[in-house]
N, C-alpha and C. Protein backbone atom coordinates (compact mmCIF):
# COMPACT_ATOMS: atom_id res chain seq x y z
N UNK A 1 0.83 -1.20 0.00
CA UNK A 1 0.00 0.00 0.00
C UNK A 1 0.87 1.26 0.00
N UNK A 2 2.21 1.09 0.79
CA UNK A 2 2.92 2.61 0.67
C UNK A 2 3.41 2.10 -0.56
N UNK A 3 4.33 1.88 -0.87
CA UNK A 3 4.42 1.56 -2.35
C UNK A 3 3.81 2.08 -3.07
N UNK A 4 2.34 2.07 -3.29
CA UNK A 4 1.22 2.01 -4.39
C UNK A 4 0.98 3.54 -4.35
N UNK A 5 1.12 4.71 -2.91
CA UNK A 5 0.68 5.66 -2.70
C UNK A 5 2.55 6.30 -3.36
N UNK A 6 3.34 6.19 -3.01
CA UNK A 6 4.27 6.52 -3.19
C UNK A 6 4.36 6.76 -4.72
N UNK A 7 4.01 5.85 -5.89
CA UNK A 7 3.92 5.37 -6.88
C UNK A 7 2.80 6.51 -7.63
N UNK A 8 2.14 6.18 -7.13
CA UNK A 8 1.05 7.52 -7.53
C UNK A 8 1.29 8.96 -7.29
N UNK A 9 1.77 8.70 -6.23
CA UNK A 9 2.43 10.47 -5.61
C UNK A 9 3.34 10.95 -6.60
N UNK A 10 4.39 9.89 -7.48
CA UNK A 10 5.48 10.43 -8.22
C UNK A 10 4.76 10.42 -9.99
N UNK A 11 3.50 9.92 -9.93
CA UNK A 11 2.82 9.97 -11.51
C UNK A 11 2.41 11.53 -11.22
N UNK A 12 1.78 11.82 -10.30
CA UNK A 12 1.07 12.97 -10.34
C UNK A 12 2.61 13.91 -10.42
N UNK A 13 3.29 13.88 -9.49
CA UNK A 13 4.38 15.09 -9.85
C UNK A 13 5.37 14.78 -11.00
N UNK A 14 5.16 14.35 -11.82
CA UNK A 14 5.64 14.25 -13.02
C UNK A 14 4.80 14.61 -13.84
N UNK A 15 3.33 14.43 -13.70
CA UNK A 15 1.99 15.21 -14.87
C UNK A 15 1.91 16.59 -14.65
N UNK A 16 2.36 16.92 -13.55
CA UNK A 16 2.74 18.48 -12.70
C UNK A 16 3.48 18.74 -13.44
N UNK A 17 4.64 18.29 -13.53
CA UNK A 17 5.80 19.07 -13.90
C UNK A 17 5.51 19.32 -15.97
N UNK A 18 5.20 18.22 -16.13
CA UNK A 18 4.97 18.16 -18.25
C UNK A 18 4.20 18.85 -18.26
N UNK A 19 2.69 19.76 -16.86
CA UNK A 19 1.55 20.61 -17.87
C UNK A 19 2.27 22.04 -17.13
N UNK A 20 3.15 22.02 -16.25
CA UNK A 20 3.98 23.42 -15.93
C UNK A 20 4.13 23.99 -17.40
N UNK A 21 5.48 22.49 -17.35
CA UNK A 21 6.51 22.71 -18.97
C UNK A 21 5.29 23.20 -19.93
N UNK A 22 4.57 22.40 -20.22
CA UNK A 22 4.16 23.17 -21.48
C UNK A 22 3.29 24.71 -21.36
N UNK A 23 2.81 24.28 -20.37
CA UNK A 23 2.26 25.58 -20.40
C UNK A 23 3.16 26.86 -20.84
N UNK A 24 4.79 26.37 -19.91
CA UNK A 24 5.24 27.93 -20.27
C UNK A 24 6.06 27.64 -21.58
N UNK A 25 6.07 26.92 -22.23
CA UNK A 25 5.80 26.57 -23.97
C UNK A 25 5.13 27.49 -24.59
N UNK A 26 3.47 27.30 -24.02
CA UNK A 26 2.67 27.67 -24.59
C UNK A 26 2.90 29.36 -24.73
N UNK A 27 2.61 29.45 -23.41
CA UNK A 27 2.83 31.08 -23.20
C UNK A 27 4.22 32.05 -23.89
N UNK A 28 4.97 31.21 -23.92
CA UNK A 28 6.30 31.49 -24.48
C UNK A 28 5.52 31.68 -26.21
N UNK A 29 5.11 30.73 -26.71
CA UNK A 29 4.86 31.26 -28.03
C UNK A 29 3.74 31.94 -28.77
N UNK A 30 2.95 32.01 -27.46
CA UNK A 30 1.67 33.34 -27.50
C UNK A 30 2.28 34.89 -27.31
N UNK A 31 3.42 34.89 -26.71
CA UNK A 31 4.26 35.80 -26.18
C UNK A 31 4.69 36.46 -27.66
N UNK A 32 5.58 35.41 -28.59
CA UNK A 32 5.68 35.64 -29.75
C UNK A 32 4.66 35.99 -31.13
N UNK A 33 3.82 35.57 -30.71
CA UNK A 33 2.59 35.99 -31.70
C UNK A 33 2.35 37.54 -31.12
N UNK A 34 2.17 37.72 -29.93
CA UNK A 34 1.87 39.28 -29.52
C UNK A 34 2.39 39.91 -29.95
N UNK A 35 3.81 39.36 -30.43
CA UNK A 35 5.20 41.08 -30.20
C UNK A 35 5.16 40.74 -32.00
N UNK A 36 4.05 40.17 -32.80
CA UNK A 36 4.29 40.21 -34.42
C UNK A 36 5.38 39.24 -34.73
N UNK A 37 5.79 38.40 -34.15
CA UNK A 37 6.70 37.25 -34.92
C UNK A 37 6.23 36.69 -35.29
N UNK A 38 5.73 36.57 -36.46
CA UNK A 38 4.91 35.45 -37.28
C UNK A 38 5.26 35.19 -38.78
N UNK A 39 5.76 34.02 -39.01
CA UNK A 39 6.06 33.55 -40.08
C UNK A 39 5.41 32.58 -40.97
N UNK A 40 4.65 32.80 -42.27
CA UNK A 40 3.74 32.15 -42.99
C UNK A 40 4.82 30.46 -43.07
N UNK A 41 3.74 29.43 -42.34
CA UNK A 41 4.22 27.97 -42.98
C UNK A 41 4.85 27.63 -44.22
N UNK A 42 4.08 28.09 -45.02
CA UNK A 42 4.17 27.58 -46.38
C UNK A 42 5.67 28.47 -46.86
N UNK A 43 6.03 29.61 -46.39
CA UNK A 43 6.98 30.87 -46.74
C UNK A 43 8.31 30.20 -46.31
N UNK A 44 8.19 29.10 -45.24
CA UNK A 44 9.25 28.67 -44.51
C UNK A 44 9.57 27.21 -45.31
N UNK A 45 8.69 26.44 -45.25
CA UNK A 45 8.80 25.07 -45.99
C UNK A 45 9.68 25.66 -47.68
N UNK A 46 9.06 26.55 -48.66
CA UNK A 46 9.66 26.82 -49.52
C UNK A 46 11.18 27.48 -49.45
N UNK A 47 11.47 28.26 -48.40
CA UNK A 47 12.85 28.43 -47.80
C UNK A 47 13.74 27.48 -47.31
N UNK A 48 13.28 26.58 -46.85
CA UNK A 48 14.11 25.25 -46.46
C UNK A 48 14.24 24.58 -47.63
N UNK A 49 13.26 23.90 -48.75
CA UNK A 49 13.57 23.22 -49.64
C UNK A 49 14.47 23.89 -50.88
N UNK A 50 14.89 25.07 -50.56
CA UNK A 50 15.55 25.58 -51.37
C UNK A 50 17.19 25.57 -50.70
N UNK A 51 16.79 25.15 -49.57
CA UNK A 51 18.67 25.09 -49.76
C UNK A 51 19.10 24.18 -50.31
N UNK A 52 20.59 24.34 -50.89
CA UNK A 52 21.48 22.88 -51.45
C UNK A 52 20.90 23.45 -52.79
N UNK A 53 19.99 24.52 -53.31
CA UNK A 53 20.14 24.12 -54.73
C UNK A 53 20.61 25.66 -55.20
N UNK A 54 20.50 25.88 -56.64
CA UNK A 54 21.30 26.97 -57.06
C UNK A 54 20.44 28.06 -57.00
N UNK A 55 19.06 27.99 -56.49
CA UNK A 55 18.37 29.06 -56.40
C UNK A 55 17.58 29.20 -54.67
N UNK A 56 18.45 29.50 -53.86
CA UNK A 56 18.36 29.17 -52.85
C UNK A 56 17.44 30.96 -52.64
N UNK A 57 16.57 30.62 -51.84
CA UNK A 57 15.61 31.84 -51.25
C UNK A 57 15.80 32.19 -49.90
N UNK A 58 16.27 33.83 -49.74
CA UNK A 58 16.22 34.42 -48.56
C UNK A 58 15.37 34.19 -47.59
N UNK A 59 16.08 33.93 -46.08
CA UNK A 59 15.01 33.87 -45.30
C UNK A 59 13.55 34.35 -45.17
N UNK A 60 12.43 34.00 -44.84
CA UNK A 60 11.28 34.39 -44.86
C UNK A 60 10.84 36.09 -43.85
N UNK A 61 10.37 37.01 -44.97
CA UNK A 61 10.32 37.79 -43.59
C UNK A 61 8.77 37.51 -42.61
N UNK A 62 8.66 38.20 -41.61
CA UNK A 62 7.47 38.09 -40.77
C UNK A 62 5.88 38.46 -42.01
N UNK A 63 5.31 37.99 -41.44
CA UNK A 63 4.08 37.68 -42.26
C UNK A 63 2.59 38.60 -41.70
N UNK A 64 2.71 39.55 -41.64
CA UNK A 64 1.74 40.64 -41.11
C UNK A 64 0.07 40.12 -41.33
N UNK A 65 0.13 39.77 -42.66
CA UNK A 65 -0.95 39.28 -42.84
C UNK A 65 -1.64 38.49 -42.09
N UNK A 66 -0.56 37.21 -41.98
CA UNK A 66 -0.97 36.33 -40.80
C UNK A 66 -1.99 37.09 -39.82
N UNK A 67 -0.68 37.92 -39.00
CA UNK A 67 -1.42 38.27 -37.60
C UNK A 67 -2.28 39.06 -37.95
N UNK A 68 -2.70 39.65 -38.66
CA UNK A 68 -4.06 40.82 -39.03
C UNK A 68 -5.11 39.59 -39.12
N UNK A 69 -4.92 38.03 -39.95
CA UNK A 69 -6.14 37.24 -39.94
C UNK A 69 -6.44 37.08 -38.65
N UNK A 70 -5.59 36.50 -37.63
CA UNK A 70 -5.52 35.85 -36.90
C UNK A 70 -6.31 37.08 -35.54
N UNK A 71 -5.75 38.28 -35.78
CA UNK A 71 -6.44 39.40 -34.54
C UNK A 71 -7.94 39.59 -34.96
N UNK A 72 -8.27 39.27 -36.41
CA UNK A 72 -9.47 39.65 -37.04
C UNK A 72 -10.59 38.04 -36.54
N UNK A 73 -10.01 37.24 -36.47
CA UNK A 73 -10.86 36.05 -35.90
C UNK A 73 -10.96 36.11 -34.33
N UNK A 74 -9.53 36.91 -34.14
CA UNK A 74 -10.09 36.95 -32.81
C UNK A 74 -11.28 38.23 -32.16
N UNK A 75 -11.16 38.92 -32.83
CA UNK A 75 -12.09 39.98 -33.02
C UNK A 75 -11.62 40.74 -31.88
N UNK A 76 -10.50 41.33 -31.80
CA UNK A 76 -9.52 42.00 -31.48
C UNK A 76 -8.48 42.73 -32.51
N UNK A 77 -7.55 43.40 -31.32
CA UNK A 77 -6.04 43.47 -31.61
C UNK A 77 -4.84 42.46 -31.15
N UNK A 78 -5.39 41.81 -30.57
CA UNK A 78 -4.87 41.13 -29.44
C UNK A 78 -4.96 39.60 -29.68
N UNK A 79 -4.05 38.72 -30.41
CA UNK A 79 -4.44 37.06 -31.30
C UNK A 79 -4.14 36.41 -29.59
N UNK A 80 -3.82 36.95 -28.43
CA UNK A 80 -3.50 36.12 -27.43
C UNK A 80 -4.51 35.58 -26.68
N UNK A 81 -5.00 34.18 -26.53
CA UNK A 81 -6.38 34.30 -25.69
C UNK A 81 -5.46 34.37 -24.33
N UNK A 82 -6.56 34.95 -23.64
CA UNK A 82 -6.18 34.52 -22.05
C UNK A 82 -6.21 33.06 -21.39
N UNK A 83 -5.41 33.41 -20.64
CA UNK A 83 -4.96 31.94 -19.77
C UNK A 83 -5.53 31.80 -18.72
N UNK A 84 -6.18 30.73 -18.01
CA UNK A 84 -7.02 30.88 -17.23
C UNK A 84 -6.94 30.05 -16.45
């Protein structure tokens, strides 16, 4: 029985610790959407597959558009939801 409680005591502080971690993941890259770092997927995939060849494409710049869709769905200025 201590065993079994012990055992459980260390599942839970380990599910503690992975929804901490991500959380400040999360927040870390909501953080980045706020301050306009946003880079179109598709802008980046075509930048990577271009290295190694003779027409290699400049890094991608930030993607404004993005965040204007993204503040416009949120029906804001603000693409960050709150954390709660």
């Amino acid at each position: 029985m201590v065993l079994r409680d012990a055992e459980n005591n260390h599942a839970d502080t380990l599910e503690e610790s992975y929804e901490a971690r991500a959380r400040g993941e999360i927040e870390a890259g909501l953080a980045e959407i706020e301050a306009g770092r946003i880079f179109s997927g598709e802008k980046i995939i075509e930048w990577l597959c271009s290295w190694g060849t003779d027409h290699q494409l400049p890094p991608p710049q930030r993607d404004y558009a993005v965040f204007e869709k993204l503040a416009l769905h949120q029906g804001s200025t603000s693409v960050v939801p709150k954390m709660v």
